[in-house]
C-alpha atoms as a PDB file:
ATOM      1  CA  UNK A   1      14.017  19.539   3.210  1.00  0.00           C
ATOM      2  CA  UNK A   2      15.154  15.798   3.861  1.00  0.00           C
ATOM      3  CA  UNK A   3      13.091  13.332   2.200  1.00  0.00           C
ATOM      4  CA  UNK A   4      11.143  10.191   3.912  1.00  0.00           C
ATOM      5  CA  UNK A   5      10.464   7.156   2.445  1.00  0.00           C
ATOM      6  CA  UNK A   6       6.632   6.332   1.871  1.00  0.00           C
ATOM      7  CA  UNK A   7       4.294   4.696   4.918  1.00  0.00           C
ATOM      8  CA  UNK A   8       1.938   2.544   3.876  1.00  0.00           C
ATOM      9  CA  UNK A   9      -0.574   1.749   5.634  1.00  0.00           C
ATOM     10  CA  UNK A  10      -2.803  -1.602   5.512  1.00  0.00           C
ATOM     11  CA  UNK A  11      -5.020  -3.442   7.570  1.00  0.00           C
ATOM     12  CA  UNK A  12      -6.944  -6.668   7.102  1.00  0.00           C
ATOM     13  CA  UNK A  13     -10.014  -5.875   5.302  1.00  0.00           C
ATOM     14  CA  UNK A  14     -12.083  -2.108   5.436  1.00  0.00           C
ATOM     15  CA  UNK A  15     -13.362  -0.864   9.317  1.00  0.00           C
ATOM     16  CA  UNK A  16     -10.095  -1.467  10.847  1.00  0.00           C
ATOM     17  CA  UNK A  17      -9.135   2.369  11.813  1.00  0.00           C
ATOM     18  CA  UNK A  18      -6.512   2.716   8.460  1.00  0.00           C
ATOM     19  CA  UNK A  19      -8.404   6.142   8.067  1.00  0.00           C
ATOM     20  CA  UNK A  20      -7.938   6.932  12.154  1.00  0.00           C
ATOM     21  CA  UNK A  21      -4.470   6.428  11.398  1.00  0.00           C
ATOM     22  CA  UNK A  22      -4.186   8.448   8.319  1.00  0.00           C
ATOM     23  CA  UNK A  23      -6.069  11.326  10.171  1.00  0.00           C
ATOM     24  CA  UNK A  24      -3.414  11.160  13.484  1.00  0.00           C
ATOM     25  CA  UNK A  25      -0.331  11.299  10.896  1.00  0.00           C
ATOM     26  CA  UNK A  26      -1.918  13.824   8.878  1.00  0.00           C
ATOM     27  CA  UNK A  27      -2.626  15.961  11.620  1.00  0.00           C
ATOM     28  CA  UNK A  28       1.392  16.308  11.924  1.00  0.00           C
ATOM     29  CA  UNK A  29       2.687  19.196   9.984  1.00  0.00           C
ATOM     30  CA  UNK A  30       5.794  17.071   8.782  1.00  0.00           C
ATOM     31  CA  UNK A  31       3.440  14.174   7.026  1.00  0.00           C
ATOM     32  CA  UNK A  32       0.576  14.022   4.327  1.00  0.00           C
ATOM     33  CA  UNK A  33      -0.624  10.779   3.991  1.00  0.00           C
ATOM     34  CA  UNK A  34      -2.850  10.327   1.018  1.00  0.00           C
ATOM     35  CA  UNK A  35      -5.927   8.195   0.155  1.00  0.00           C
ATOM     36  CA  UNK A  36      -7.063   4.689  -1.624  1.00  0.00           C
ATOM     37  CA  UNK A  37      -7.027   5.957  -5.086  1.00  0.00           C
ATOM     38  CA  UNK A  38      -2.809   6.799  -4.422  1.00  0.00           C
ATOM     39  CA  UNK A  39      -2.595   3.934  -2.445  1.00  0.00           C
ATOM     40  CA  UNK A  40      -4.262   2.078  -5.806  1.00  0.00           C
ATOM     41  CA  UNK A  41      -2.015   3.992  -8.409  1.00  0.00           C
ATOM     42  CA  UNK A  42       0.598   2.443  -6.391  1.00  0.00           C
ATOM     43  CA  UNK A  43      -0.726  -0.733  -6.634  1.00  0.00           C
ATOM     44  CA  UNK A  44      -1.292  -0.920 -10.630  1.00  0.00           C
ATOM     45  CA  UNK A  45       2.328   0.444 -10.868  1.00  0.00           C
ATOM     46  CA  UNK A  46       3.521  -2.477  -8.699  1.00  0.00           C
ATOM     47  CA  UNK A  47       1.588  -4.857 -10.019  1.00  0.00           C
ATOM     48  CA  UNK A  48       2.484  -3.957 -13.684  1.00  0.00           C
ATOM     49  CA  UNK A  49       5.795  -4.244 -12.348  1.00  0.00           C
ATOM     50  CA  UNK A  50       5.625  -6.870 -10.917  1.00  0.00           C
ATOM     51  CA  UNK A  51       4.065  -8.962 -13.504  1.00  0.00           C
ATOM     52  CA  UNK A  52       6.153  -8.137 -16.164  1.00  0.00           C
ATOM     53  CA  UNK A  53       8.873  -9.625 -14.094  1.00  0.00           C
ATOM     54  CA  UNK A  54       7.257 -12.893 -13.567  1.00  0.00           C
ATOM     55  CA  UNK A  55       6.048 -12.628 -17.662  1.00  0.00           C
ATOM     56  CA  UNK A  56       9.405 -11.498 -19.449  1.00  0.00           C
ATOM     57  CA  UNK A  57      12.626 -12.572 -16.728  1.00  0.00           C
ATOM     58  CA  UNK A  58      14.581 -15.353 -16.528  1.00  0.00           C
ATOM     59  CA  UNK A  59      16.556 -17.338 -19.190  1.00  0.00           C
ATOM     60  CA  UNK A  60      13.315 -18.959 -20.547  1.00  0.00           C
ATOM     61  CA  UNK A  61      12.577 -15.514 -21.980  1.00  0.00           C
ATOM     62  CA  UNK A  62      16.094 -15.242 -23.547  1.00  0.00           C
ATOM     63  CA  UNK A  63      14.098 -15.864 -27.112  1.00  0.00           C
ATOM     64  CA  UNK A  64      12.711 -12.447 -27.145  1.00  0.00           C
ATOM     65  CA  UNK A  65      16.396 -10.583 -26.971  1.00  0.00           C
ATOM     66  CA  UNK A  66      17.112 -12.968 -29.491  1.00  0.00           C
ATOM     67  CA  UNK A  67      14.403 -11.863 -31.747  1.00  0.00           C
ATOM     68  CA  UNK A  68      14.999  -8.424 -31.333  1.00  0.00           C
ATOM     69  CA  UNK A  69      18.877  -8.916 -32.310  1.00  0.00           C
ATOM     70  CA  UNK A  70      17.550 -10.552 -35.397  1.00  0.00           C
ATOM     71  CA  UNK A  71      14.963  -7.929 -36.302  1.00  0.00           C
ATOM     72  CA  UNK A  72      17.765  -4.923 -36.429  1.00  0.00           C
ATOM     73  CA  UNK A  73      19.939  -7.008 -38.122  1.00  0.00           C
ATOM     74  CA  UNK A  74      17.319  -6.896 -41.137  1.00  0.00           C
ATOM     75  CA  UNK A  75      15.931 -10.137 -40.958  1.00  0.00           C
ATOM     76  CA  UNK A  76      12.572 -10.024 -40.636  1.00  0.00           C
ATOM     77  CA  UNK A  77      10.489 -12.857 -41.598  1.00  0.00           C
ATOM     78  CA  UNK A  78       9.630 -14.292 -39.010  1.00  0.00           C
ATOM     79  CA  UNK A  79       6.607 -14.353 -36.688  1.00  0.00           C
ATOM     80  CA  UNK A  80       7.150 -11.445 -34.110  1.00  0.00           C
ATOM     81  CA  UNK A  81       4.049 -10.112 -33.563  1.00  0.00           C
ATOM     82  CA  UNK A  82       5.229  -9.698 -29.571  1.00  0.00           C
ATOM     83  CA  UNK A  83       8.475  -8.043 -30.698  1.00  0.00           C
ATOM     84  CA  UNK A  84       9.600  -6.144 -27.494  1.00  0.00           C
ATOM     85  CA  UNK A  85      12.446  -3.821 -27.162  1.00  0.00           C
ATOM     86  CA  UNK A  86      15.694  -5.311 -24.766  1.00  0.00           C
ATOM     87  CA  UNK A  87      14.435  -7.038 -21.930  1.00  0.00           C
ATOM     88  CA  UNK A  88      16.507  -5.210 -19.448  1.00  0.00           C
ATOM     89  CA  UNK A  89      15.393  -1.627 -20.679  1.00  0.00           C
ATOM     90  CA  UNK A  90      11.611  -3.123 -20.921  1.00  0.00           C
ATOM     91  CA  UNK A  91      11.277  -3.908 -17.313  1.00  0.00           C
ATOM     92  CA  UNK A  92      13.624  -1.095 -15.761  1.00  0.00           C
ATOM     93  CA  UNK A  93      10.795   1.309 -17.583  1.00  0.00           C
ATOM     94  CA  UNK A  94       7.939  -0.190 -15.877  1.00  0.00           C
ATOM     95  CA  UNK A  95      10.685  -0.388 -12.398  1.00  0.00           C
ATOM     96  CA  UNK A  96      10.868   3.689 -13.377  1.00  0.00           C
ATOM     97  CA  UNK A  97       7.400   4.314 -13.706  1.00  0.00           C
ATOM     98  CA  UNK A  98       6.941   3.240  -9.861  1.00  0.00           C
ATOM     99  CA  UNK A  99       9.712   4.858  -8.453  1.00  0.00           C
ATOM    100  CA  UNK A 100       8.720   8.168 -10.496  1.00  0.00           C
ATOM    101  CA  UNK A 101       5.678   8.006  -9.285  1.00  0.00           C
ATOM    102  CA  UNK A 102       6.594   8.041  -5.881  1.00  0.00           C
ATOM    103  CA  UNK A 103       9.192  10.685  -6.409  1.00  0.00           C
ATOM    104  CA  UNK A 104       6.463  12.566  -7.680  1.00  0.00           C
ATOM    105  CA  UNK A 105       4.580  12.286  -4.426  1.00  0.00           C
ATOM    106  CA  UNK A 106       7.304  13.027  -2.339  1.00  0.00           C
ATOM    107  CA  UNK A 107       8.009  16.217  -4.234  1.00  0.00           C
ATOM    108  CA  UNK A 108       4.803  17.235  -3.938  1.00  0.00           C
ATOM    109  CA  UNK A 109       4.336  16.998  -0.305  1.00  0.00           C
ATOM    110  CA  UNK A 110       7.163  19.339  -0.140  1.00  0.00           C
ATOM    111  CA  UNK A 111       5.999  21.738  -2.140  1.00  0.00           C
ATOM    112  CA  UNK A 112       3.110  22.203   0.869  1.00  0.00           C
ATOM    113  CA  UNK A 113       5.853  22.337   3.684  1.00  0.00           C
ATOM    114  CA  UNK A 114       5.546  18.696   4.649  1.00  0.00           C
ATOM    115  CA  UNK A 115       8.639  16.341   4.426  1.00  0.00           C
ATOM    116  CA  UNK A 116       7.190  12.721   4.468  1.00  0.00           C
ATOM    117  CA  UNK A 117       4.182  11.206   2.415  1.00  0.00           C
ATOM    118  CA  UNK A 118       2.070   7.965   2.754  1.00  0.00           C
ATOM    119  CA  UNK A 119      -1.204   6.451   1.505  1.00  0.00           C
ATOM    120  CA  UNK A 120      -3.535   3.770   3.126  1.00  0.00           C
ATOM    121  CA  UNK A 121      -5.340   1.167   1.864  1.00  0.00           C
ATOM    122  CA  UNK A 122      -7.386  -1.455   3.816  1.00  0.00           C
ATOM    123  CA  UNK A 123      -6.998  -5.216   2.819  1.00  0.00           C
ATOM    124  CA  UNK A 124      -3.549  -3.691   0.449  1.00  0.00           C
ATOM    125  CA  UNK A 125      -2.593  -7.787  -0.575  1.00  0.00           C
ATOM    126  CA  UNK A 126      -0.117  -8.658   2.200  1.00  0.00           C
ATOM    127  CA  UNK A 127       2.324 -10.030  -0.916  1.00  0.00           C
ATOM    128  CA  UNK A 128       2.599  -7.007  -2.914  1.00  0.00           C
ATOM    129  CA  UNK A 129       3.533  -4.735   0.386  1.00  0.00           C
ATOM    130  CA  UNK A 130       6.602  -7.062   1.080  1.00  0.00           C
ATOM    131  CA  UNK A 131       7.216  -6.732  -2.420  1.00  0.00           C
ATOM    132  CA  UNK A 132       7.527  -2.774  -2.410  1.00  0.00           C
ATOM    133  CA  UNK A 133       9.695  -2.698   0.351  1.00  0.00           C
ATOM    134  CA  UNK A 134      11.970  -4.376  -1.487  1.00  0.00           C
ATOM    135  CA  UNK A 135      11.658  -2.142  -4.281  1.00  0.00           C
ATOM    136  CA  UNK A 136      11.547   1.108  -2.329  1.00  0.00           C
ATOM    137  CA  UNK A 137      14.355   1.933   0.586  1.00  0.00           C
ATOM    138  CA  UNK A 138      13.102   2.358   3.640  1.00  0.00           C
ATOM    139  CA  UNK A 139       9.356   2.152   3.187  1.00  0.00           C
ATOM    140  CA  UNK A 140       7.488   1.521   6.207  1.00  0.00           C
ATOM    141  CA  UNK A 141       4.313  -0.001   6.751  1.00  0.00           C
ATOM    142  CA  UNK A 142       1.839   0.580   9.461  1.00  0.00           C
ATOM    143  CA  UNK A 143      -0.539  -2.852   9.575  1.00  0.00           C
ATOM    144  CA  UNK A 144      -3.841  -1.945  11.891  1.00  0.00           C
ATOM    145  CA  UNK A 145      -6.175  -5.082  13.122  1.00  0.00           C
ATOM    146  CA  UNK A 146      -9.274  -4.765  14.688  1.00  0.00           C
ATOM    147  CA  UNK A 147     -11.516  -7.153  16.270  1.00  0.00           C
ATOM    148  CA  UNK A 148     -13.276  -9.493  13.484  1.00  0.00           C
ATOM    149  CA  UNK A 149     -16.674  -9.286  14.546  1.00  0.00           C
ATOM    150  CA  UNK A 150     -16.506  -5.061  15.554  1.00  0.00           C
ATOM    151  CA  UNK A 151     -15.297  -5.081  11.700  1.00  0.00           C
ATOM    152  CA  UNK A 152     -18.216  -6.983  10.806  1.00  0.00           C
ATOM    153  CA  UNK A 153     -20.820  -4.512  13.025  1.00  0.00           C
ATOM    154  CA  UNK A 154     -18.687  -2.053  12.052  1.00  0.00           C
ATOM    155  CA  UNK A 155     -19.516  -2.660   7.977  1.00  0.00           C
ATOM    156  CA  UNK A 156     -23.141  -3.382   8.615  1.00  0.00           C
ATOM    157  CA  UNK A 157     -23.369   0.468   9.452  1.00  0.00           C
ATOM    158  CA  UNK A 158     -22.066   1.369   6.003  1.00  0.00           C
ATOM    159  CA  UNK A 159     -24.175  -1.095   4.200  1.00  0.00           C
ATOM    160  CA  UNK A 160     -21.846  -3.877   4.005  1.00  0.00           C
ATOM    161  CA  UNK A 161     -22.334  -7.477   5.073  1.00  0.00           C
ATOM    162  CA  UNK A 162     -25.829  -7.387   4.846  1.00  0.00           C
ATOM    163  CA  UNK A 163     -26.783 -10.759   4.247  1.00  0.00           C
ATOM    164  CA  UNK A 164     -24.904 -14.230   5.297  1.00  0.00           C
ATOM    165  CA  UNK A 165     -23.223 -14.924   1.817  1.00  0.00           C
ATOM    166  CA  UNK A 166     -21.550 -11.363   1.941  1.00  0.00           C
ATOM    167  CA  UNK A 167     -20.411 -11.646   5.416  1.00  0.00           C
ATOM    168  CA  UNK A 168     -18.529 -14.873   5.438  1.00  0.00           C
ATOM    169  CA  UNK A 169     -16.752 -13.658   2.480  1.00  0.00           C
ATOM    170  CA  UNK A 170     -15.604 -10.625   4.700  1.00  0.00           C
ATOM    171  CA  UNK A 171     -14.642 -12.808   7.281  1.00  0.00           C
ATOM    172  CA  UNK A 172     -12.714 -15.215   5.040  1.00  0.00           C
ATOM    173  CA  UNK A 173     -11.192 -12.126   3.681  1.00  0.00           C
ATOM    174  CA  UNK A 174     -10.038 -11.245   7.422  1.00  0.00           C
ATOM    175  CA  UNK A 175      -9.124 -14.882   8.262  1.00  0.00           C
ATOM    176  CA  UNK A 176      -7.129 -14.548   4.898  1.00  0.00           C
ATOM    177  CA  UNK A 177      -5.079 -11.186   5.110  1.00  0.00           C
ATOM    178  CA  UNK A 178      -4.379 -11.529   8.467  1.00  0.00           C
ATOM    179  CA  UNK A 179      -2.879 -14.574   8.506  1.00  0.00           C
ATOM    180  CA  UNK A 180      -0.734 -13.779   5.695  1.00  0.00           C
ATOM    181  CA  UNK A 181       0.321 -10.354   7.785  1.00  0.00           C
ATOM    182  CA  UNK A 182       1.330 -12.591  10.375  1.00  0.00           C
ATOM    183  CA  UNK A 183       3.225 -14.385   8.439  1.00  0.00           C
ATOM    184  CA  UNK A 184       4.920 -11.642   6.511  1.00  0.00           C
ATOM    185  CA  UNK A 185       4.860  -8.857   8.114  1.00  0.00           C
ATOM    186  CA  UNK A 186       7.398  -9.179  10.498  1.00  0.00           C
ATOM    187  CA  UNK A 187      10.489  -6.329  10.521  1.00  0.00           C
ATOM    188  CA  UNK A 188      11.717  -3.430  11.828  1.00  0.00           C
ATOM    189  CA  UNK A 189       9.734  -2.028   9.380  1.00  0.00           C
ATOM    190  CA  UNK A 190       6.288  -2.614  10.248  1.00  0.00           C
ATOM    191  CA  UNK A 191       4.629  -1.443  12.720  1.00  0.00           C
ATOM    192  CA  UNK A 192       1.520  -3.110  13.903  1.00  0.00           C
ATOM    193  CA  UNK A 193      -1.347  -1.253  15.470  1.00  0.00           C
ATOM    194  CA  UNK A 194      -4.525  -2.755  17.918  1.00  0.00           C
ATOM    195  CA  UNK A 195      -7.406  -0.831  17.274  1.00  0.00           C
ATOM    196  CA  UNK A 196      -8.799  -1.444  20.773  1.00  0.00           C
ATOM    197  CA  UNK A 197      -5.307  -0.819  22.603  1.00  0.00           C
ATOM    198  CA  UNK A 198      -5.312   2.893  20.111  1.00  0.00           C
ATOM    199  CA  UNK A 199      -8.921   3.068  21.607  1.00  0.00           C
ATOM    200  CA  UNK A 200      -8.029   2.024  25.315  1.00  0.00           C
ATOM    201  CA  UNK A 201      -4.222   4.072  25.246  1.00  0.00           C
ATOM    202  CA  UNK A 202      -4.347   6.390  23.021  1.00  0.00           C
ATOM    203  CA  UNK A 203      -1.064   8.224  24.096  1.00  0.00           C
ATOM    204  CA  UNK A 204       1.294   4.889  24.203  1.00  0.00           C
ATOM    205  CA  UNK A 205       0.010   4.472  20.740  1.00  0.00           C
ATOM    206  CA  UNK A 206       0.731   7.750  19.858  1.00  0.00           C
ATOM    207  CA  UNK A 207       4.231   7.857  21.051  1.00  0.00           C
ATOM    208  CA  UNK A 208       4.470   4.866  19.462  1.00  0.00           C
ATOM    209  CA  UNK A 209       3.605   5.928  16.280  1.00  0.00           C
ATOM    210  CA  UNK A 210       5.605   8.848  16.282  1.00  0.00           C
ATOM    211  CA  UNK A 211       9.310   7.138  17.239  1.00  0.00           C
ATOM    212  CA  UNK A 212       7.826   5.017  14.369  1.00  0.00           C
ATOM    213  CA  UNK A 213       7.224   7.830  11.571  1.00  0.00           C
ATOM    214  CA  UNK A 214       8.720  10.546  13.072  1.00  0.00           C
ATOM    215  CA  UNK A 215       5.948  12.346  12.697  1.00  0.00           C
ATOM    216  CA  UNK A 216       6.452  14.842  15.291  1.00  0.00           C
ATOM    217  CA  UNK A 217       2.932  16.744  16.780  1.00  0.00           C
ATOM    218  CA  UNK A 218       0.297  14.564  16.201  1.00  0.00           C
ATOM    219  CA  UNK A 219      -3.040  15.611  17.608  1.00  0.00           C
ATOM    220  CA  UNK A 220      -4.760  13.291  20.076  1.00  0.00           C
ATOM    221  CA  UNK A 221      -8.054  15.414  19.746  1.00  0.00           C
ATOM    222  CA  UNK A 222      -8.600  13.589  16.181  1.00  0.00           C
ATOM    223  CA  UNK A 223      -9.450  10.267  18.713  1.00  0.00           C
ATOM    224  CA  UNK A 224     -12.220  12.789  19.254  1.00  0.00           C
ATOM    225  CA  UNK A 225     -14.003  12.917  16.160  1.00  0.00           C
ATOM    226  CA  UNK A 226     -15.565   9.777  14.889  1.00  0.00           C
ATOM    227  CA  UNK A 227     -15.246   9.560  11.108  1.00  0.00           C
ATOM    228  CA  UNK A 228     -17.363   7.248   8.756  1.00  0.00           C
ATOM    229  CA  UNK A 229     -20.174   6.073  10.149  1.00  0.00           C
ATOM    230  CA  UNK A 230     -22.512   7.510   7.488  1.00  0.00           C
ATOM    231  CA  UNK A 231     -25.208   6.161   5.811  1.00  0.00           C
ATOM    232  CA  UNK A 232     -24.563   4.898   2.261  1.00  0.00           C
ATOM    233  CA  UNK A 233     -25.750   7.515  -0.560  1.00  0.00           C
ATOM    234  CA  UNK A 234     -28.575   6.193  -2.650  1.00  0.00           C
END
């Protein structure tokens, strides 16, 4: 069975439709697309990644090599309480964790006759998905925008944004992500979704989506079934 690379899927801030979306491609028999705590196991990996690049790179860091060099040559007094192993080897482990990982999840969607694997995450930092597309071939992301103020009714029915401090910080949040999509998020690559026009058209988007994924046989009855508008558990 060919492998995919990963979809990730993102959207603003939560009550966009990322789970709508994860429901239509899961509905497919050649895609599984998993939840938030994937989607943030992918985002510690990433981020670990990521900052260990920024922390330990470049020739500013060239001291620590040094120090190692020294250390296996016997001479050892000195202060090295940070002693790493080689640089290169350091990061390419934390690199290998990542891309493990995500081998990992596209074996196992295999395993249960499926061929491609994604994960969703609302408000996934705009940065860090333009990052992993750099890091992993072909991954796609689907970006899905809804409507500020149906995101904001939207939340109230989940117990969110319930009083005026909360609520502007969701909509700054909003304001924040999605102008950063715009400005990133612009490739082959990405794919980005109206909630209202998926509402309105439901088979453009669909058709859409699948020359996208190639997720062939989604099921338009999931546009059916509402999902998540449940009352918070006390």
């Amino acid at each position: 069975m060919a492998s995919n690379p990963p979809i990730f899927i993102a959207s603003p801030v939560q009550r966009c439709g990322t789970t709508l979306i994860q429901r239509l491609l899961s509905s497919s028999s050649d895609t599984l697309i998993f939840g938030e705590s994937v989607a943030n196991d992918v985002h510690i990996y990433a981020s670990l990644y990521q900052n260990k690049q920024l922390m330990m790179g470049g020739p500013h860091n060239a001291w620590r090599d040094q120090q190692l060099t020294k250390v296996l040559e016997g001479d050892v007094n000195a202060w090295i309480p940070d002693l790493l192993p080689a640089r290169d080897a350091y990061l390419a482990n934390y690199r290998k964790a990542l891309l493990d990982y995500s081998d990992f999840l596209q074996q196992y969607v295999e395993t249960q006759g499926r061929s491609g694997w994604g994960c969703k995450l609302p408000g996934w930092p705009i940065p860090q998905l333009d990052y992993l597309q750099g890091l992993i071939p072909g991954a796609k992301i689907i970006y899905i925008h809804r409507d500020l103020e149906a995101c904001v009714v939207s939340a109230r029915s989940i117990n969110m944004c319930l009083d005026e401090p909360s609520t502007q910080q969701f909509r700054q949040m909003y304001a924040f992500q999605h102008a950063e999509a715009e400005r990133r998020l612009h490739r082959e690559t990405v794919m980005w979704i109206d909630y209202q026009e998926l509402v309105d058209h439901p088979e453009k988007v669909i058709a859409q989506l699948v020359a996208f994924t190639g997720a062939d046989g989604i099921d338009a009855g999931v546009m059916e079934h509402k999902i998540g508008n449940y009352p918070v558990q006390q």
